[in-house]
N, C-alpha and C. Protein backbone atom coordinates (compact mmCIF):
# COMPACT_ATOMS: atom_id res chain seq x y z
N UNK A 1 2.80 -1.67 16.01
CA UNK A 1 2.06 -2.38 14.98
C UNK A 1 2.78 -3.66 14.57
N UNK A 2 4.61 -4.08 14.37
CA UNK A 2 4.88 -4.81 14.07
C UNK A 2 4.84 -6.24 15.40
N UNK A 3 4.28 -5.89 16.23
CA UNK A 3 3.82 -7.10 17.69
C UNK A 3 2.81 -7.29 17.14
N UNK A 4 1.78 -6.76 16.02
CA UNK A 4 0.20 -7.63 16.32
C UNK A 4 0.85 -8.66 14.95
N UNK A 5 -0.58 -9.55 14.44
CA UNK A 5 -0.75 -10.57 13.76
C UNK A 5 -1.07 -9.85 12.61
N UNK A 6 -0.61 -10.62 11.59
CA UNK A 6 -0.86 -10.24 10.38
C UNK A 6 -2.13 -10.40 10.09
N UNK A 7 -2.91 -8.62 9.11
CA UNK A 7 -4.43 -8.89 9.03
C UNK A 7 -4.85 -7.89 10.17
N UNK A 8 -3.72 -7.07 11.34
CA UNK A 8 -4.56 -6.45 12.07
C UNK A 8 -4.68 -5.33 11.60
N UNK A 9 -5.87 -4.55 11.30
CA UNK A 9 -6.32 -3.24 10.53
C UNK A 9 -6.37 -2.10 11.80
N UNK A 10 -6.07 -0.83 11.77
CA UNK A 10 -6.00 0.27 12.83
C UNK A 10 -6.23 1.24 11.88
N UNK A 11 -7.17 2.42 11.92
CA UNK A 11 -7.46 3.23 11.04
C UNK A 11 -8.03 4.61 12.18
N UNK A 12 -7.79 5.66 11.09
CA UNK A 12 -8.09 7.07 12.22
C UNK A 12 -8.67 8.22 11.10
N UNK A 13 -9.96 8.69 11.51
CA UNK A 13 -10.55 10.11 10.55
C UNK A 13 -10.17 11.07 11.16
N UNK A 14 -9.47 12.00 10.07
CA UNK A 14 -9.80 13.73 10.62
C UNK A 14 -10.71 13.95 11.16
N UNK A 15 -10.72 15.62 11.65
CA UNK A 15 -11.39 15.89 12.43
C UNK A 15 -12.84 16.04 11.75
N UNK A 16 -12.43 16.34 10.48
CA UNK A 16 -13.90 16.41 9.55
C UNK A 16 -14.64 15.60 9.17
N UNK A 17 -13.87 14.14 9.28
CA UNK A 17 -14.15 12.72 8.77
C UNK A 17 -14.15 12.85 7.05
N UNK A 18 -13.74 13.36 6.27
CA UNK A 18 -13.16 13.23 5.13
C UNK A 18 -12.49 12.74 4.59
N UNK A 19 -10.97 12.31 5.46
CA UNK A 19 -10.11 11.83 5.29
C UNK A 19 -9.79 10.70 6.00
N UNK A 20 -9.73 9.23 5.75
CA UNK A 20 -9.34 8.22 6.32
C UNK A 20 -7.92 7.67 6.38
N UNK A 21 -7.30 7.37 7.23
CA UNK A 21 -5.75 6.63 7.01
C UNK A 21 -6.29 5.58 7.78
N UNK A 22 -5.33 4.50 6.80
CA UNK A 22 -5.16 3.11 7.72
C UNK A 22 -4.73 2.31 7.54
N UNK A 23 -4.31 1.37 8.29
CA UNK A 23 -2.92 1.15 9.06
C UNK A 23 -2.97 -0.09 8.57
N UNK A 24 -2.60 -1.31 7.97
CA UNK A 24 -2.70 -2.55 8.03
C UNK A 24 -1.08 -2.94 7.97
N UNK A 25 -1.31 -4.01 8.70
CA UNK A 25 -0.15 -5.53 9.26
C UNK A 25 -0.24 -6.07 7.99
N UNK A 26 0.52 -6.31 7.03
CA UNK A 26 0.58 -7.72 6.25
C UNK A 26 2.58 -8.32 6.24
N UNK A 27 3.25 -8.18 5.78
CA UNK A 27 4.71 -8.60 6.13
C UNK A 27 5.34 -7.31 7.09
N UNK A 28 4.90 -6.24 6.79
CA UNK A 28 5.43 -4.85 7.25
C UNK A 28 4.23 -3.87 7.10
N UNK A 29 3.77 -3.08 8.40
CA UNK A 29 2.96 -2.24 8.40
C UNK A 29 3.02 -1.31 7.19
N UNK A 30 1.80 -1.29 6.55
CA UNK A 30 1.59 -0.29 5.40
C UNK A 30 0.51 0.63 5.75
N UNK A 31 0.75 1.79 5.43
CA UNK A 31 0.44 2.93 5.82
C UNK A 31 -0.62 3.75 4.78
N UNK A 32 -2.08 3.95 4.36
CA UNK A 32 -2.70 4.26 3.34
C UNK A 32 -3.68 5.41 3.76
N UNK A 33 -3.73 6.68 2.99
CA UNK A 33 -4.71 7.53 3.31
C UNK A 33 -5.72 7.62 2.09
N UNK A 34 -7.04 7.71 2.45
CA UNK A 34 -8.05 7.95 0.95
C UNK A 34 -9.46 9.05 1.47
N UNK A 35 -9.45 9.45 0.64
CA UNK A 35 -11.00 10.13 0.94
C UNK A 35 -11.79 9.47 0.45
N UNK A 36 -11.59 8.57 -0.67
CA UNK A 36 -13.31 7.58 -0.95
C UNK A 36 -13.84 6.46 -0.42
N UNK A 37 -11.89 5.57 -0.58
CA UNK A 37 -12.29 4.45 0.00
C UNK A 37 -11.56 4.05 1.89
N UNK A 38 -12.89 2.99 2.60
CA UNK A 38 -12.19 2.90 4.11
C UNK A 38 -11.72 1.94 4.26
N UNK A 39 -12.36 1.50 5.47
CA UNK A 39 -11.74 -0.12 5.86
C UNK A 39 -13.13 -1.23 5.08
N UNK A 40 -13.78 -0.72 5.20
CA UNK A 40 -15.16 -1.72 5.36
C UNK A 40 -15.76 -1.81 3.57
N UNK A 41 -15.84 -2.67 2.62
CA UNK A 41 -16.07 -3.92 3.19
C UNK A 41 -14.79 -4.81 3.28
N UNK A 42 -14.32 -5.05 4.35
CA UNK A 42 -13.03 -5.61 4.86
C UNK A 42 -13.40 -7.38 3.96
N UNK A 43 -12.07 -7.65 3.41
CA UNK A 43 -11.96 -8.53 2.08
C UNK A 43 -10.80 -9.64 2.86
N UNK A 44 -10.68 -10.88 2.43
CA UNK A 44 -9.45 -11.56 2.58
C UNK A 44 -8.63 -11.62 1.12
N UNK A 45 -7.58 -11.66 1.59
CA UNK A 45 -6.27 -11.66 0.75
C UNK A 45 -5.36 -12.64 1.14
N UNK A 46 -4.71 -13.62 0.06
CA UNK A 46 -4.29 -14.79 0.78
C UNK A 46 -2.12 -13.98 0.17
N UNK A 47 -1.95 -14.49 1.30
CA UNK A 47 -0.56 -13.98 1.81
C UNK A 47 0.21 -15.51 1.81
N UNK A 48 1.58 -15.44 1.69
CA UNK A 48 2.62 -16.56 1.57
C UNK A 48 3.18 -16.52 3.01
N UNK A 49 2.84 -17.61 4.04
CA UNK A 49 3.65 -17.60 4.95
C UNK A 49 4.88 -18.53 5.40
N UNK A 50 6.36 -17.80 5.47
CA UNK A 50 7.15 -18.72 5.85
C UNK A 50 7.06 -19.49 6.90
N UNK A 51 6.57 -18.93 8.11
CA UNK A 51 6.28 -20.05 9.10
C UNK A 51 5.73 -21.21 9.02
N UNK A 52 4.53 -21.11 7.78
CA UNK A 52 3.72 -22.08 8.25
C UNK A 52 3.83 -22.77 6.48
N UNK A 53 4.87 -22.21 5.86
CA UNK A 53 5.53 -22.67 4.26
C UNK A 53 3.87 -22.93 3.43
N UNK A 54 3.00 -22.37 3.74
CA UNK A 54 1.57 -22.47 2.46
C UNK A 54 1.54 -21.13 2.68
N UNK A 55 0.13 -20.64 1.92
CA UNK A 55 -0.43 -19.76 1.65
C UNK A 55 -1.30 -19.45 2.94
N UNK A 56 -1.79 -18.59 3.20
CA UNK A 56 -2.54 -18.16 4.30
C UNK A 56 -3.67 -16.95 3.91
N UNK A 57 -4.48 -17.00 4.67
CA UNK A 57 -5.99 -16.15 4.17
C UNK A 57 -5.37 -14.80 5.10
N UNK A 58 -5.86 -13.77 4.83
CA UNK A 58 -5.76 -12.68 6.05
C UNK A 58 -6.75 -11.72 5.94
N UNK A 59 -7.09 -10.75 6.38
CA UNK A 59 -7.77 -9.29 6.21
C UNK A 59 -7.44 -8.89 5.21
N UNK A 60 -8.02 -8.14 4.69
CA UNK A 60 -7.40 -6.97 4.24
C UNK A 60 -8.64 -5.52 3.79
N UNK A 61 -8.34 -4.38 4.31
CA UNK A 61 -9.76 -3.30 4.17
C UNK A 61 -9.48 -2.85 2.48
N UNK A 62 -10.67 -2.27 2.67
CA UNK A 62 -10.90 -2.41 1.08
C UNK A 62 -10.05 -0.94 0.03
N UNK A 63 -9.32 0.05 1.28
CA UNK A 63 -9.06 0.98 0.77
C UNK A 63 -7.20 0.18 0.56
N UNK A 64 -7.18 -1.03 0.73
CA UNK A 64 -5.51 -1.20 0.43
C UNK A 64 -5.90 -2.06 -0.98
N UNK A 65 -7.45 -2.99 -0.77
CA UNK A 65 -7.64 -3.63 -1.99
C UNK A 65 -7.76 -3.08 -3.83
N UNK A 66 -8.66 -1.55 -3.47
CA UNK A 66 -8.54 -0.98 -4.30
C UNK A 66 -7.31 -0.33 -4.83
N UNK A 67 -6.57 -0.39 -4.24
CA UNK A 67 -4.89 0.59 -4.45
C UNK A 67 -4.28 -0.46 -5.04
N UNK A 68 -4.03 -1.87 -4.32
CA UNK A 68 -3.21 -3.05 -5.07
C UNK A 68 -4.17 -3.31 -6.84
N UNK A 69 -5.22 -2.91 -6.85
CA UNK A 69 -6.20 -3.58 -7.91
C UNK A 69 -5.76 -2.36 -8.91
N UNK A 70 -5.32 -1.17 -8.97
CA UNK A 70 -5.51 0.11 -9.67
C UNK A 70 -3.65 0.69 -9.45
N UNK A 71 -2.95 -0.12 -8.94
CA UNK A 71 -1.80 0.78 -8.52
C UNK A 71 -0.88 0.38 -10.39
N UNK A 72 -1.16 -0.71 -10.90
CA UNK A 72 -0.43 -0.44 -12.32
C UNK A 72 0.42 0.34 -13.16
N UNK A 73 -0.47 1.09 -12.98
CA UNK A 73 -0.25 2.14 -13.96
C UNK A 73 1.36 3.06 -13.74
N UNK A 74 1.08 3.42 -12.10
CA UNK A 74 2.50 3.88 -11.54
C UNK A 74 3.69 3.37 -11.56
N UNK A 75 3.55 2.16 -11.07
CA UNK A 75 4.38 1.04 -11.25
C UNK A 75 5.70 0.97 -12.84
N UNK A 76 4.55 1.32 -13.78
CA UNK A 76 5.02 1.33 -15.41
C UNK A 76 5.48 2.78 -15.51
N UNK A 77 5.12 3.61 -15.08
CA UNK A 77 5.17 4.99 -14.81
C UNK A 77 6.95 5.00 -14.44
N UNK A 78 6.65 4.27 -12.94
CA UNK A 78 8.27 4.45 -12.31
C UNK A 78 9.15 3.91 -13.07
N UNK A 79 8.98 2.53 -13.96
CA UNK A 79 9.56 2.10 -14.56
C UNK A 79 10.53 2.57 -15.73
N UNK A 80 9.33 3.27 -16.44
CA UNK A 80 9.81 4.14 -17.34
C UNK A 80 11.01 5.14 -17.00
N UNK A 81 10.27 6.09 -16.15
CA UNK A 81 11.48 7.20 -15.76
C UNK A 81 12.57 6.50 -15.37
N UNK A 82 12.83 5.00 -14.74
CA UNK A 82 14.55 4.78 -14.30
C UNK A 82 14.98 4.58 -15.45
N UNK A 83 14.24 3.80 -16.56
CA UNK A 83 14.83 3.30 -17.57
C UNK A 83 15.21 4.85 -18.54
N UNK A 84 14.24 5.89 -18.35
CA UNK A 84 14.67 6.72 -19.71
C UNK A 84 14.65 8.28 -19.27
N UNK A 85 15.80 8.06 -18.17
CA UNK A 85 16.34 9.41 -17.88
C UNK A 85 16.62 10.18 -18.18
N UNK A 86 15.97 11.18 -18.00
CA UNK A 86 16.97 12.58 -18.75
C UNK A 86 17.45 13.18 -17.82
N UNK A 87 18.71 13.82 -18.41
CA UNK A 87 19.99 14.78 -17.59
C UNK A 87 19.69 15.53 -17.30
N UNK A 88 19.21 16.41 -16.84
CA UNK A 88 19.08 17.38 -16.29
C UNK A 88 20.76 18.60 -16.49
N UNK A 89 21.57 17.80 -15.98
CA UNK A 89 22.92 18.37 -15.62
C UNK A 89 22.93 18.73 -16.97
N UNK A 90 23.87 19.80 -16.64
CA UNK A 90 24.72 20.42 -18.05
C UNK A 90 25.77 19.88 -18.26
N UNK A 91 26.47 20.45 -18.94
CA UNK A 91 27.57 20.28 -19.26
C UNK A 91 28.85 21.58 -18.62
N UNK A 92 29.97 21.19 -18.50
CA UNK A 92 30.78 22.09 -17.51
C UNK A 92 31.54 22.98 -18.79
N UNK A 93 31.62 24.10 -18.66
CA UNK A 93 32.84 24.50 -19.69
C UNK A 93 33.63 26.31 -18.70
N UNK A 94 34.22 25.92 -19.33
CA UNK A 94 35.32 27.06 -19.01
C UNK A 94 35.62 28.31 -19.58
């Protein structure tokens, strides 16, 4: 996957077709499974390229669009827990 062009989409259903994964190229292959959403309606997303030092248009399927549009929440989620850890560990005594 990291030989094709950025924007190339590869996707595969279970055997039931329930479940979709798929595959998209944008700096580093990202890897996404969903049962609602697929590839189609396949969207552009404009990406920063060093080669070519502007911005650039690319693919992108709609089950990575909805995840970047809705992923928030986790994000603040993870945030939280590094910032406000709790110990778990005990304390040692003798």
């Amino acid at each position: 996957m990291k030989k094709k062009d950025r924007g190339h989409i590869d996707h595969s259903y279970d055997k039931a077709g329930k479940v979709i994964v798929v595959r998209w190229h944008d700096n580093s292959p990202v890897t996404i499974a969903s049962n609602v959403y697929g590839v189609q309606p396949v969207d552009k997303a404009e990406c920063w390229s060093s080669a070519a030092k502007k911005e650039i248009q690319v693919t992108q399927p709609a089950a990575i669009k909805y995840y970047n549009a809705n992923m928030g929440g986790m994000d603040r989620m993870d945030q939280n827990v590094g910032c406000y850890r709790i110990s778990i560990r005990s304390k040692k005594w003798w």
